[in-house]
C-alpha atoms as a PDB file:
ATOM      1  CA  UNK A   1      22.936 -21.913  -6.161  1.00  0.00           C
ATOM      2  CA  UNK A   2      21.091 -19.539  -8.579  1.00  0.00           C
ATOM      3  CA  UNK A   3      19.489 -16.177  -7.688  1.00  0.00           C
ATOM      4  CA  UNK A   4      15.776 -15.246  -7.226  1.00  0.00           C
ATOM      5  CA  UNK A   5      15.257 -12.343  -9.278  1.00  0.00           C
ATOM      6  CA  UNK A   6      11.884  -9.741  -8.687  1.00  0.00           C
ATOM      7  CA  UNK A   7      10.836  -8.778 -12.129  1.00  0.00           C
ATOM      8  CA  UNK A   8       8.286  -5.716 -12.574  1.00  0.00           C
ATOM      9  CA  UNK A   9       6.490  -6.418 -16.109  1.00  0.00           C
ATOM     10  CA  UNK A  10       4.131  -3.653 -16.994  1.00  0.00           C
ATOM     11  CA  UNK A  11       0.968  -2.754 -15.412  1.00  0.00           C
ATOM     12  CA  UNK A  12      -0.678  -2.074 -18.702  1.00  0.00           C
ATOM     13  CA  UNK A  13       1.256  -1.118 -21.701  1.00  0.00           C
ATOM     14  CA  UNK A  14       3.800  -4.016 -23.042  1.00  0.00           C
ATOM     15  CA  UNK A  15       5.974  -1.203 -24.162  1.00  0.00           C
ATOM     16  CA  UNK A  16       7.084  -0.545 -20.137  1.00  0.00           C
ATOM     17  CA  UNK A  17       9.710  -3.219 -19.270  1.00  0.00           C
ATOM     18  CA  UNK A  18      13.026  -2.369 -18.887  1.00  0.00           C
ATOM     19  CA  UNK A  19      15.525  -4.053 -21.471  1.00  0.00           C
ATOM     20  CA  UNK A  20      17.396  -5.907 -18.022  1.00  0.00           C
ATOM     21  CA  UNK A  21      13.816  -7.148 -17.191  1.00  0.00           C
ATOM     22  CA  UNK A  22      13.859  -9.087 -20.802  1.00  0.00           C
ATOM     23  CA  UNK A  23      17.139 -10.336 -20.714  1.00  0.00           C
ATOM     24  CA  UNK A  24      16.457 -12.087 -17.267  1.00  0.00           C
ATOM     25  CA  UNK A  25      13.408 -13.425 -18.535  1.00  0.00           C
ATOM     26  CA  UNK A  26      15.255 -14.990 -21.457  1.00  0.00           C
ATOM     27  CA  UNK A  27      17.965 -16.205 -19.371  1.00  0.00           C
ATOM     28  CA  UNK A  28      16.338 -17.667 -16.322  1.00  0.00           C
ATOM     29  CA  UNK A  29      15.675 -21.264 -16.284  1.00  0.00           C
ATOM     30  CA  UNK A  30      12.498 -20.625 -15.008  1.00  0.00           C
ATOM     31  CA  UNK A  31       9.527 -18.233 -14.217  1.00  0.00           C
ATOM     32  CA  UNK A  32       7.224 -17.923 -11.361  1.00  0.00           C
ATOM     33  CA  UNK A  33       4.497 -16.725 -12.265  1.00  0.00           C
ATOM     34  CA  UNK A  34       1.228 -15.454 -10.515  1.00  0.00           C
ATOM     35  CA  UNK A  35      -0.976 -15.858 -13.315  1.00  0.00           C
ATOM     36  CA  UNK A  36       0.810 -17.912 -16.335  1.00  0.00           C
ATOM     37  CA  UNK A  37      -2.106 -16.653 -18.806  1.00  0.00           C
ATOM     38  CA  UNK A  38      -1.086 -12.871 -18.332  1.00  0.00           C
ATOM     39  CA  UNK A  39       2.236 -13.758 -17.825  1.00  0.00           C
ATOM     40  CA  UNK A  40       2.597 -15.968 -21.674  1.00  0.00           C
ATOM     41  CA  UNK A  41       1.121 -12.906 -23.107  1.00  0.00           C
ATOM     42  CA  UNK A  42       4.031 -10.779 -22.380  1.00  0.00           C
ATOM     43  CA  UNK A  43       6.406 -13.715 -23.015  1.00  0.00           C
ATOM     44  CA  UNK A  44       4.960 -14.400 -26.649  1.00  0.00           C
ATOM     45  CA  UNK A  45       5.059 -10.747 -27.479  1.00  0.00           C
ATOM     46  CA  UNK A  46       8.718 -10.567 -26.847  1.00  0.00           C
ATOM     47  CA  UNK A  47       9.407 -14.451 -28.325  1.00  0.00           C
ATOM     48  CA  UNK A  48      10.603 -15.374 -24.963  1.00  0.00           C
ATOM     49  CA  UNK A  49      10.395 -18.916 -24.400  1.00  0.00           C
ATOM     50  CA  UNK A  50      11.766 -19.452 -20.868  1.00  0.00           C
ATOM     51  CA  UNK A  51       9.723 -22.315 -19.137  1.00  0.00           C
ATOM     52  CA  UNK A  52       6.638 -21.060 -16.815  1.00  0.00           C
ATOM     53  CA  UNK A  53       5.191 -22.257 -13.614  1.00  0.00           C
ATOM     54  CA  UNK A  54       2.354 -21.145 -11.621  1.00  0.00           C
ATOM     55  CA  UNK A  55       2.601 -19.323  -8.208  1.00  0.00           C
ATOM     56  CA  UNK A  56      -0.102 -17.603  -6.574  1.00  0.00           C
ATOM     57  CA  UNK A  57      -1.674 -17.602  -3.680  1.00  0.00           C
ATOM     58  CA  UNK A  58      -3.665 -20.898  -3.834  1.00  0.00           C
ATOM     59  CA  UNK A  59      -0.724 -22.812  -4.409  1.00  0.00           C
ATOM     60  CA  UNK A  60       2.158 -21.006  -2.560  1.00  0.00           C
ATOM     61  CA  UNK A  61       3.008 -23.565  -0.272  1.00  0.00           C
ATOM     62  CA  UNK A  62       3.138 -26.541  -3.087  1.00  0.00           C
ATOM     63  CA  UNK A  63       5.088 -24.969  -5.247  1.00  0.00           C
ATOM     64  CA  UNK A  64       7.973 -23.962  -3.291  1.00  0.00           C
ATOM     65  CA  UNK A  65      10.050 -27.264  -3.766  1.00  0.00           C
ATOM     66  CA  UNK A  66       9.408 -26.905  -7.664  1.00  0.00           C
ATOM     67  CA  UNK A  67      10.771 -22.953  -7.148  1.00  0.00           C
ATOM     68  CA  UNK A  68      14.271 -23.909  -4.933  1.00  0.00           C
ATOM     69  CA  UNK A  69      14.826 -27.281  -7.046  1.00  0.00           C
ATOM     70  CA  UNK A  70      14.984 -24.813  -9.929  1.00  0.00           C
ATOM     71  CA  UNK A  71      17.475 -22.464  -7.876  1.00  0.00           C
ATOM     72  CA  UNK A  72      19.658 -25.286  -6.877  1.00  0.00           C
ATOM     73  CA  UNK A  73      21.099 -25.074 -10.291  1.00  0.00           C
ATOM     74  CA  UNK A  74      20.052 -22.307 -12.195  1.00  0.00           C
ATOM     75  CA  UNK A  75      17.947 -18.567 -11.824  1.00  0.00           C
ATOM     76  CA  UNK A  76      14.347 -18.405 -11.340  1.00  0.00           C
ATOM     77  CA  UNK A  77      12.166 -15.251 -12.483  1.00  0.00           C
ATOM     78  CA  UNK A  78       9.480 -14.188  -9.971  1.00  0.00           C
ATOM     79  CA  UNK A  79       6.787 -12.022 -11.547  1.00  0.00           C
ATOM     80  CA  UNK A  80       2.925 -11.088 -10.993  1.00  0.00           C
ATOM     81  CA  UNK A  81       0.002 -10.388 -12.975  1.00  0.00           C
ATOM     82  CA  UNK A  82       1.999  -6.201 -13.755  1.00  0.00           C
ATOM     83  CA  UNK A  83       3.639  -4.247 -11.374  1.00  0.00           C
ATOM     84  CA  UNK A  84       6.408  -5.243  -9.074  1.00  0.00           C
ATOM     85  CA  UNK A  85       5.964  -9.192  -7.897  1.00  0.00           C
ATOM     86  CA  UNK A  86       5.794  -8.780  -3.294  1.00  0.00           C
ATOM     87  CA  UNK A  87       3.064  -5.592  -3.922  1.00  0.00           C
ATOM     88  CA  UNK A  88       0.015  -6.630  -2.905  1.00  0.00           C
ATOM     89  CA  UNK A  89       0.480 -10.037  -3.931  1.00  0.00           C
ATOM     90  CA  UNK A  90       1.792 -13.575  -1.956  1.00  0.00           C
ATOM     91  CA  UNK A  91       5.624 -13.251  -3.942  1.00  0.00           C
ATOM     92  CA  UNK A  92       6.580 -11.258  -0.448  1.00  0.00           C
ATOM     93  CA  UNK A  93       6.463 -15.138   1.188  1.00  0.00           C
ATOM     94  CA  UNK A  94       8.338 -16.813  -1.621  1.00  0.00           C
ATOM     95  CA  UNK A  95      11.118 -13.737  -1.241  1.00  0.00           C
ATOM     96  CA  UNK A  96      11.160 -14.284   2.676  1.00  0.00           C
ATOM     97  CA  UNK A  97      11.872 -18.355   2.586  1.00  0.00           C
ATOM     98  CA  UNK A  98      14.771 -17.437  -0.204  1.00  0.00           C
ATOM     99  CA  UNK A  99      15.954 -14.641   2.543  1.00  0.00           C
ATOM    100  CA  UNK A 100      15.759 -17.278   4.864  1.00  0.00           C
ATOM    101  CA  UNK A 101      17.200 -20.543   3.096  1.00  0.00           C
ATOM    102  CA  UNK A 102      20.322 -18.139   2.317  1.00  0.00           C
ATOM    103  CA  UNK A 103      19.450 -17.631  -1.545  1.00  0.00           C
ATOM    104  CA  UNK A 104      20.963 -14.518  -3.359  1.00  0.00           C
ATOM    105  CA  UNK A 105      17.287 -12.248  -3.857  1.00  0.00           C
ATOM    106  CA  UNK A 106      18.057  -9.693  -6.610  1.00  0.00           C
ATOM    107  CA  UNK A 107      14.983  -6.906  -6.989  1.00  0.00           C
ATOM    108  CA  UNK A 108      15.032  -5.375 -10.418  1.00  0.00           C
ATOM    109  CA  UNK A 109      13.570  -1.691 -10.956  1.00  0.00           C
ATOM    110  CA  UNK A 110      10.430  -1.356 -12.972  1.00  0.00           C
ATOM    111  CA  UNK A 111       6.349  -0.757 -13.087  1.00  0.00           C
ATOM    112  CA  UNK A 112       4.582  -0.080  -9.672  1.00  0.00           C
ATOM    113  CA  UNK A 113       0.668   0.927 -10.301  1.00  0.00           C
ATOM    114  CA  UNK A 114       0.731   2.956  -6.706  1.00  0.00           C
ATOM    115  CA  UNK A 115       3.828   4.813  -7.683  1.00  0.00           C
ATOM    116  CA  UNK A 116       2.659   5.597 -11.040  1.00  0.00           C
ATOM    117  CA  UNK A 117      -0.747   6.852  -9.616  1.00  0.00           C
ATOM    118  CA  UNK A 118       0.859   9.172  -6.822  1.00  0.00           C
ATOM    119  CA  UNK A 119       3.144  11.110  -9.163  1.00  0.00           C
ATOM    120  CA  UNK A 120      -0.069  11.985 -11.608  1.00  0.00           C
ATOM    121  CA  UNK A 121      -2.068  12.473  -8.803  1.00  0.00           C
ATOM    122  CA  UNK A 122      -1.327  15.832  -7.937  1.00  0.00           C
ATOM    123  CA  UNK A 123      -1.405  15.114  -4.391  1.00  0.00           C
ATOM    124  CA  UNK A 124       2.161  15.576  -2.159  1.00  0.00           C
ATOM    125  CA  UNK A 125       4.825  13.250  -2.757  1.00  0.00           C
ATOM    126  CA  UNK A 126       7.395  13.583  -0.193  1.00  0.00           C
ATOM    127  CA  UNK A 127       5.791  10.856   1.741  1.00  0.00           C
ATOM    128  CA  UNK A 128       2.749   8.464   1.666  1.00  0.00           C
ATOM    129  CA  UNK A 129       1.483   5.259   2.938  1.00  0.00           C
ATOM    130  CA  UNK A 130       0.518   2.237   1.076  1.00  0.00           C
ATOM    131  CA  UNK A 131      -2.041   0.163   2.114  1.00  0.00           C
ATOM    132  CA  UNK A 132      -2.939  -1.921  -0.082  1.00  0.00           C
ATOM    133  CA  UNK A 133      -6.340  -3.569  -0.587  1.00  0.00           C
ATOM    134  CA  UNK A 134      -8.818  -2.250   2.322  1.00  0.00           C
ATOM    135  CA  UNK A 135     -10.725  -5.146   4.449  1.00  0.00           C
ATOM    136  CA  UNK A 136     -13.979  -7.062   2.642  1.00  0.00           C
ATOM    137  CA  UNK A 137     -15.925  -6.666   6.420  1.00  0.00           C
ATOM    138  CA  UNK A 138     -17.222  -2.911   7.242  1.00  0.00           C
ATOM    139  CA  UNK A 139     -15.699  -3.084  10.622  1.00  0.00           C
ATOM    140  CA  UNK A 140     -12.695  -3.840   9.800  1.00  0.00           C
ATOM    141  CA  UNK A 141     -12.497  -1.276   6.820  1.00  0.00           C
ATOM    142  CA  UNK A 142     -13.732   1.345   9.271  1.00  0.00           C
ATOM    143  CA  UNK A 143     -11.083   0.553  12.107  1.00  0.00           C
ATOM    144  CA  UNK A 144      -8.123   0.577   9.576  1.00  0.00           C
ATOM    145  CA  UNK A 145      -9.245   3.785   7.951  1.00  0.00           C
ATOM    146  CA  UNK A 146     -10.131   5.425  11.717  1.00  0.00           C
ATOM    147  CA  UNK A 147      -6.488   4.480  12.348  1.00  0.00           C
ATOM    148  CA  UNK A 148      -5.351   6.692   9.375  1.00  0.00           C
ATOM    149  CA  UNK A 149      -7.558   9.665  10.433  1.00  0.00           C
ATOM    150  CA  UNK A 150      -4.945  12.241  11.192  1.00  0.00           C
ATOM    151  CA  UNK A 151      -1.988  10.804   8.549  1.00  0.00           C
ATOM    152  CA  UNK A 152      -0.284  13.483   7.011  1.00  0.00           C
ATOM    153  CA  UNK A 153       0.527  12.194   3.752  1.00  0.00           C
ATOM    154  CA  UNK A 154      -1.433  10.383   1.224  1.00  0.00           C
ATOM    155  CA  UNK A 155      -3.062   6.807   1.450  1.00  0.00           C
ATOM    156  CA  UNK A 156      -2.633   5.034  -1.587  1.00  0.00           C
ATOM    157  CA  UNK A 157      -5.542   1.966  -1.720  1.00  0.00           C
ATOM    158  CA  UNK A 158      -5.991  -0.516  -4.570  1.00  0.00           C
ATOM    159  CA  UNK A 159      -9.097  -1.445  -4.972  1.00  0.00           C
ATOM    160  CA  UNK A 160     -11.343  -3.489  -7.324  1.00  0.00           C
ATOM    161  CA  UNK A 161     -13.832  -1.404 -10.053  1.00  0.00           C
ATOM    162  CA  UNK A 162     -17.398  -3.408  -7.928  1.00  0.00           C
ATOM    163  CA  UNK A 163     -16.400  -2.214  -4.735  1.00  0.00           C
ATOM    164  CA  UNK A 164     -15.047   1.674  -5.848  1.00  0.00           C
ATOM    165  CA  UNK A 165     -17.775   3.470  -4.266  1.00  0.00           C
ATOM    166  CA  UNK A 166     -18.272   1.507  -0.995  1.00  0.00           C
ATOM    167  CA  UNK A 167     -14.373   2.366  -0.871  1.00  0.00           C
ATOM    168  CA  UNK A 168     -15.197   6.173  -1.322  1.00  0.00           C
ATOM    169  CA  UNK A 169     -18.365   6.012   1.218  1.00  0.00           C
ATOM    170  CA  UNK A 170     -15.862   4.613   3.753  1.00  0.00           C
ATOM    171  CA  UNK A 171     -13.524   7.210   3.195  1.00  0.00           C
ATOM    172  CA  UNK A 172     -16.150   9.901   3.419  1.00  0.00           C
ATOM    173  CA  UNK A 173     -17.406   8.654   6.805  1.00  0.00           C
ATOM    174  CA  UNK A 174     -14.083   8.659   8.069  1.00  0.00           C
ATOM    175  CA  UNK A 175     -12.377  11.807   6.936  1.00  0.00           C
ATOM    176  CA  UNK A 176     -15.305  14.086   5.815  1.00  0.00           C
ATOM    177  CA  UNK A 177     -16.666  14.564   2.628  1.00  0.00           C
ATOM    178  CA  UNK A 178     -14.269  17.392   1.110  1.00  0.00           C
ATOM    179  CA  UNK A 179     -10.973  15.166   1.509  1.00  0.00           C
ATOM    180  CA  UNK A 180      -9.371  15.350  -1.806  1.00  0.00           C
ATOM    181  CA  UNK A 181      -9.288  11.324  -3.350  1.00  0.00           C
ATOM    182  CA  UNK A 182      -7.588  10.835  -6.689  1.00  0.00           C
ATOM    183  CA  UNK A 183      -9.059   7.669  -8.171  1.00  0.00           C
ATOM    184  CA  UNK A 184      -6.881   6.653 -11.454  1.00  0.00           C
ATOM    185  CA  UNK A 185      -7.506   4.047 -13.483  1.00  0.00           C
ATOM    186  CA  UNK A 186      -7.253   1.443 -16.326  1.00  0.00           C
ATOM    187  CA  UNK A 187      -2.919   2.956 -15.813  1.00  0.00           C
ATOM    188  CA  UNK A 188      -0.696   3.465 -18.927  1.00  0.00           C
ATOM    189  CA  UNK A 189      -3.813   1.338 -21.162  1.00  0.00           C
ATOM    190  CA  UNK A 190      -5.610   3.321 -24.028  1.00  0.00           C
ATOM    191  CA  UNK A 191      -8.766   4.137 -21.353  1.00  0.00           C
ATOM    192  CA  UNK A 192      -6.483   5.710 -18.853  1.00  0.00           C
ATOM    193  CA  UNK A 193      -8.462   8.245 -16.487  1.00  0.00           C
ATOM    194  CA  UNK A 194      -7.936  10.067 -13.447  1.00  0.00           C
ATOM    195  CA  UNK A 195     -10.430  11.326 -11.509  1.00  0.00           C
ATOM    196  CA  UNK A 196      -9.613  14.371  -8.735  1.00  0.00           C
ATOM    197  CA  UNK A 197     -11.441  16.177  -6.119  1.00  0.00           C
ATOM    198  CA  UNK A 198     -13.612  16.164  -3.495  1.00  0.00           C
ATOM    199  CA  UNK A 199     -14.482  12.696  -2.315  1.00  0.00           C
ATOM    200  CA  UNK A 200     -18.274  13.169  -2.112  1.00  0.00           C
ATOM    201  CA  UNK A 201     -17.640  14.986  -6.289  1.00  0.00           C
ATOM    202  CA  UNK A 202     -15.501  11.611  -6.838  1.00  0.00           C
ATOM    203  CA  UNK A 203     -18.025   9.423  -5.465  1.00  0.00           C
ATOM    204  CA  UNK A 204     -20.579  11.119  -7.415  1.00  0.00           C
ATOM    205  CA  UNK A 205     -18.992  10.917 -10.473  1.00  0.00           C
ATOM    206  CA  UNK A 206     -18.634   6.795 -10.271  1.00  0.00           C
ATOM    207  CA  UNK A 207     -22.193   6.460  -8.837  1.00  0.00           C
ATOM    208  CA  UNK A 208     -23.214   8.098 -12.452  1.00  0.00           C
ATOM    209  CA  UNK A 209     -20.484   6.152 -14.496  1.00  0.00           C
ATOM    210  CA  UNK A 210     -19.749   2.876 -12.538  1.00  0.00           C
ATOM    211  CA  UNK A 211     -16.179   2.454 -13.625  1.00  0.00           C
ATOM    212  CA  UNK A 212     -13.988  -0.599 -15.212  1.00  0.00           C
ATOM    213  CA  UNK A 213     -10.463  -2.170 -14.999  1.00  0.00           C
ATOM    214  CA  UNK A 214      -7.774  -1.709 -12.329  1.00  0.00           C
ATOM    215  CA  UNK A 215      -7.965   0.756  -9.792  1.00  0.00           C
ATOM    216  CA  UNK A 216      -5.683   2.897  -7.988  1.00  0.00           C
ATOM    217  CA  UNK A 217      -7.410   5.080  -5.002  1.00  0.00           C
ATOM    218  CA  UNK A 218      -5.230   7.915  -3.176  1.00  0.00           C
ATOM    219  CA  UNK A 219      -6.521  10.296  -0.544  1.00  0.00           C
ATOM    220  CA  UNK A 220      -5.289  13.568   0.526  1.00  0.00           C
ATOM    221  CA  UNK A 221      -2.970  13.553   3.913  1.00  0.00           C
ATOM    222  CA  UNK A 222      -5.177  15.436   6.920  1.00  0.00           C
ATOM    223  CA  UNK A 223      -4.622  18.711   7.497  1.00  0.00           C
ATOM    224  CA  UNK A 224      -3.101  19.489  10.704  1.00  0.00           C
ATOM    225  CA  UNK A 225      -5.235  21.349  13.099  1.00  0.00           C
ATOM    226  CA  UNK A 226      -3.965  24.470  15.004  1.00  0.00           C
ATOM    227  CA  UNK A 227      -3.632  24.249  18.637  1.00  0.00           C
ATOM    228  CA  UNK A 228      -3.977  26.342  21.033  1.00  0.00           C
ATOM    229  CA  UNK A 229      -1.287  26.066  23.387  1.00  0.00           C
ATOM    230  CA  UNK A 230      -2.543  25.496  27.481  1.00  0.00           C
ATOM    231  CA  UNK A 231      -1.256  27.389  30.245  1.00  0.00           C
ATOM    232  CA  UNK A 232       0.027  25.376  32.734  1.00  0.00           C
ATOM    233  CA  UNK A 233      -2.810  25.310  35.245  1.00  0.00           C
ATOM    234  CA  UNK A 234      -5.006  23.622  32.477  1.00  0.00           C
ATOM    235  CA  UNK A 235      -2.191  21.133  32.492  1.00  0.00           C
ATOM    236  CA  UNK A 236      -2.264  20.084  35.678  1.00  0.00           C
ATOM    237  CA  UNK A 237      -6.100  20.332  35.666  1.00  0.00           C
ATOM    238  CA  UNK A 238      -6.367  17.698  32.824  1.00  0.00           C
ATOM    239  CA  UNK A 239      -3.585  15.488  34.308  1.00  0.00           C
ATOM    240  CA  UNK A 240      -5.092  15.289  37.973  1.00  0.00           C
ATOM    241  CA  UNK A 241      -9.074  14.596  36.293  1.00  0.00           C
ATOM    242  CA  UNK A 242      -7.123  11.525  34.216  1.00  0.00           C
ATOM    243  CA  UNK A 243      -5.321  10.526  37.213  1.00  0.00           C
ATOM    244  CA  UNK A 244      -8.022  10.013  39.444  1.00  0.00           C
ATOM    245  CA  UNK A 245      -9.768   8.109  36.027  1.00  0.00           C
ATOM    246  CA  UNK A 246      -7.077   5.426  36.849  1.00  0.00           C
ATOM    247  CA  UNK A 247      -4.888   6.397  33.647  1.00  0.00           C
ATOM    248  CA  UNK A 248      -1.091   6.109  34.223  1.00  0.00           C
ATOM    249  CA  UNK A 249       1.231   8.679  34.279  1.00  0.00           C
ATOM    250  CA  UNK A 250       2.602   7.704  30.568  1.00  0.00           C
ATOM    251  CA  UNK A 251      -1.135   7.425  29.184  1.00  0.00           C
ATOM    252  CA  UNK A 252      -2.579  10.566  30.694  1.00  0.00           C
ATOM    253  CA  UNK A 253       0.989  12.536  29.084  1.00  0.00           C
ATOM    254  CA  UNK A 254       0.840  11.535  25.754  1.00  0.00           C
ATOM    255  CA  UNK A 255      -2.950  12.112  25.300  1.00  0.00           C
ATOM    256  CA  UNK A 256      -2.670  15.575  27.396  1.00  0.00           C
ATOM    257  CA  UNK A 257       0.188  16.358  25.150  1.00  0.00           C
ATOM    258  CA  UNK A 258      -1.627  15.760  22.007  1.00  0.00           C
ATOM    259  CA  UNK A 259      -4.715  18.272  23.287  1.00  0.00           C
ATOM    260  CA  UNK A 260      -2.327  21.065  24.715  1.00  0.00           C
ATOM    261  CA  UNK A 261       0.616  21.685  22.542  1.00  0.00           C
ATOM    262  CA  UNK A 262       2.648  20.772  25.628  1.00  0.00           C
ATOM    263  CA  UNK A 263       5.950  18.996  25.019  1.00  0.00           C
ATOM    264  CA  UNK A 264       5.126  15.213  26.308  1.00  0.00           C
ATOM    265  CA  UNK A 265       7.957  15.060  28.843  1.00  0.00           C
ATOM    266  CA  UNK A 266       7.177  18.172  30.388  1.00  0.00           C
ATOM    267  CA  UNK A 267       3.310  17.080  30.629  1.00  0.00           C
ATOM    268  CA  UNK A 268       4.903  13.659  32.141  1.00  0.00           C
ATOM    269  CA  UNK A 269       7.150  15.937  34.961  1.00  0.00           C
ATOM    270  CA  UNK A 270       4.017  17.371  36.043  1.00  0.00           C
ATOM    271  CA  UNK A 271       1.656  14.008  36.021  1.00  0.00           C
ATOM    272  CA  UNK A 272       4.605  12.743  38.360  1.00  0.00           C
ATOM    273  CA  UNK A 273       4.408  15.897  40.753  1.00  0.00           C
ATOM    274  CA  UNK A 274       0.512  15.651  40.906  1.00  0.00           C
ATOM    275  CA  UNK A 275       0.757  12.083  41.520  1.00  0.00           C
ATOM    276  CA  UNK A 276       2.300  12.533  44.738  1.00  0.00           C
END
């Protein structure tokens, strides 16, 4: 049984592929690839001639017995459009059934667009969230941004160039207009740019110049707010007004606890004395 290996190829420049990443190419009996147009560019500019076959995520399902007939005797090659295949992209379903059929899975280090935006960016990097392409529907973009609202650390979005600034008008809705958003773009490609500041400055700058080619949005982590600690009888106060609302103990604590500055278990010891 062969292995599956995850290839990064570069997110722009055909310079960034690591000299591993071209020797498995070459060697592999075959490659999955998401788009085998992009993909044959990169093969023809390093004379690799491995055979190609389409996986994406119109065909996922009918291509799997073409993927694990390859693997029953030799190594198969997953990559995507750039970046690092299982990003953003349906290669995480292709890696799960080789988890789960017992097939060696081998991830090799390379180009990541949302990596290479954060560490430009300016913003913190000892932690962030990725969320990858925000919901189509308004709703749903609101609710999963709303859900974010107090994060401390930086979202990282992608995000396609037509729907930048209804991207940046959600984010000012949710978090405020002076939340710092680092949009880069067109990554490690002659035309690179980054823009940074305020989100309403950001949005105003792609409402002017209504931008092209791939797009990496990250905004700021929220600034914590200072509480002001309760005294106790505000404590119980709260607790015994949620109580007679109907809220559980548990409930009641942890939102109490959030308001005061009150360790939850000690808000929880006195929800269970009031409750008696």
């Amino acid at each position: 049984m062969g292995t599956l290996f995850i290839v990064p190829t570069p997110i722009g420049n055909l310079e960034d592929i690591t000299l591993r990443a071209l020797r498995i190419l070459r060697e592999s009996s075959l490659i999955a690839a998401e788009d085998t147009r992009t993909t044959r560019i990169l093969l023809n500019h390093y004379q690799i001639i491995t055979p190609l076959t389409s996986y994406h995520e119109h065909n996922k399902l009918t291509k799997l017995d073409v993927i694990f007939d390859a693997l029953e005797t030799g190594n198969v090659a997953l990559v995507s459009d750039a970046g690092t295949p299982g990003i953003s992209d349906p290669g995480y379903e292709l890696i799960r059934e080789a988890v789960e059929r017992g097939i060696n899975v081998e991830p090799l280090p390379g180009a990541c667009a949302a990596v290479t935006a954060l560490v430009a960016s300016g913003l913190p990097t000892d932690g962030f969230t990725f969320l990858g392409f925000l919901p189509k529907k308004d709703k749903a973009r609101r609710e999963l941004l709303d859900a974010w609202a107090n994060h401390p650390h930086p979202i990282i979005l992608y995000e396609s160039p037509n729907r930048v600034t209804d991207t940046l008008e959600a984010i000012i809705a949710a978090y405020g207009a002076d939340r710092p958003v680092v949009v880069a773009r067109e990554l490690t490609k002659i035309y690179e740019e980054f823009q940074r500041g305020r989100a309403a400055d950001v949005l105003a700058h792609y409402q002017a110049n209504p931008p092209r080619g791939e797009i990496v949005i990250l905004i700021g982590g929220a600034v914590p707010t200072q509480i002001t600690l309760w005294d106790e009888s505000a404590v119980r106060a709260a607790m015994r007004k949620r109580l007679s609302a109907g809220e559980s103990v548990k409930d009641a604590a942890t939102a109490i606890a959030a308001e005061s500055g009150w360790d939850r278990r000690d808000v929880y010891a006195i929800g269970n004395e009031e409750k008696r």
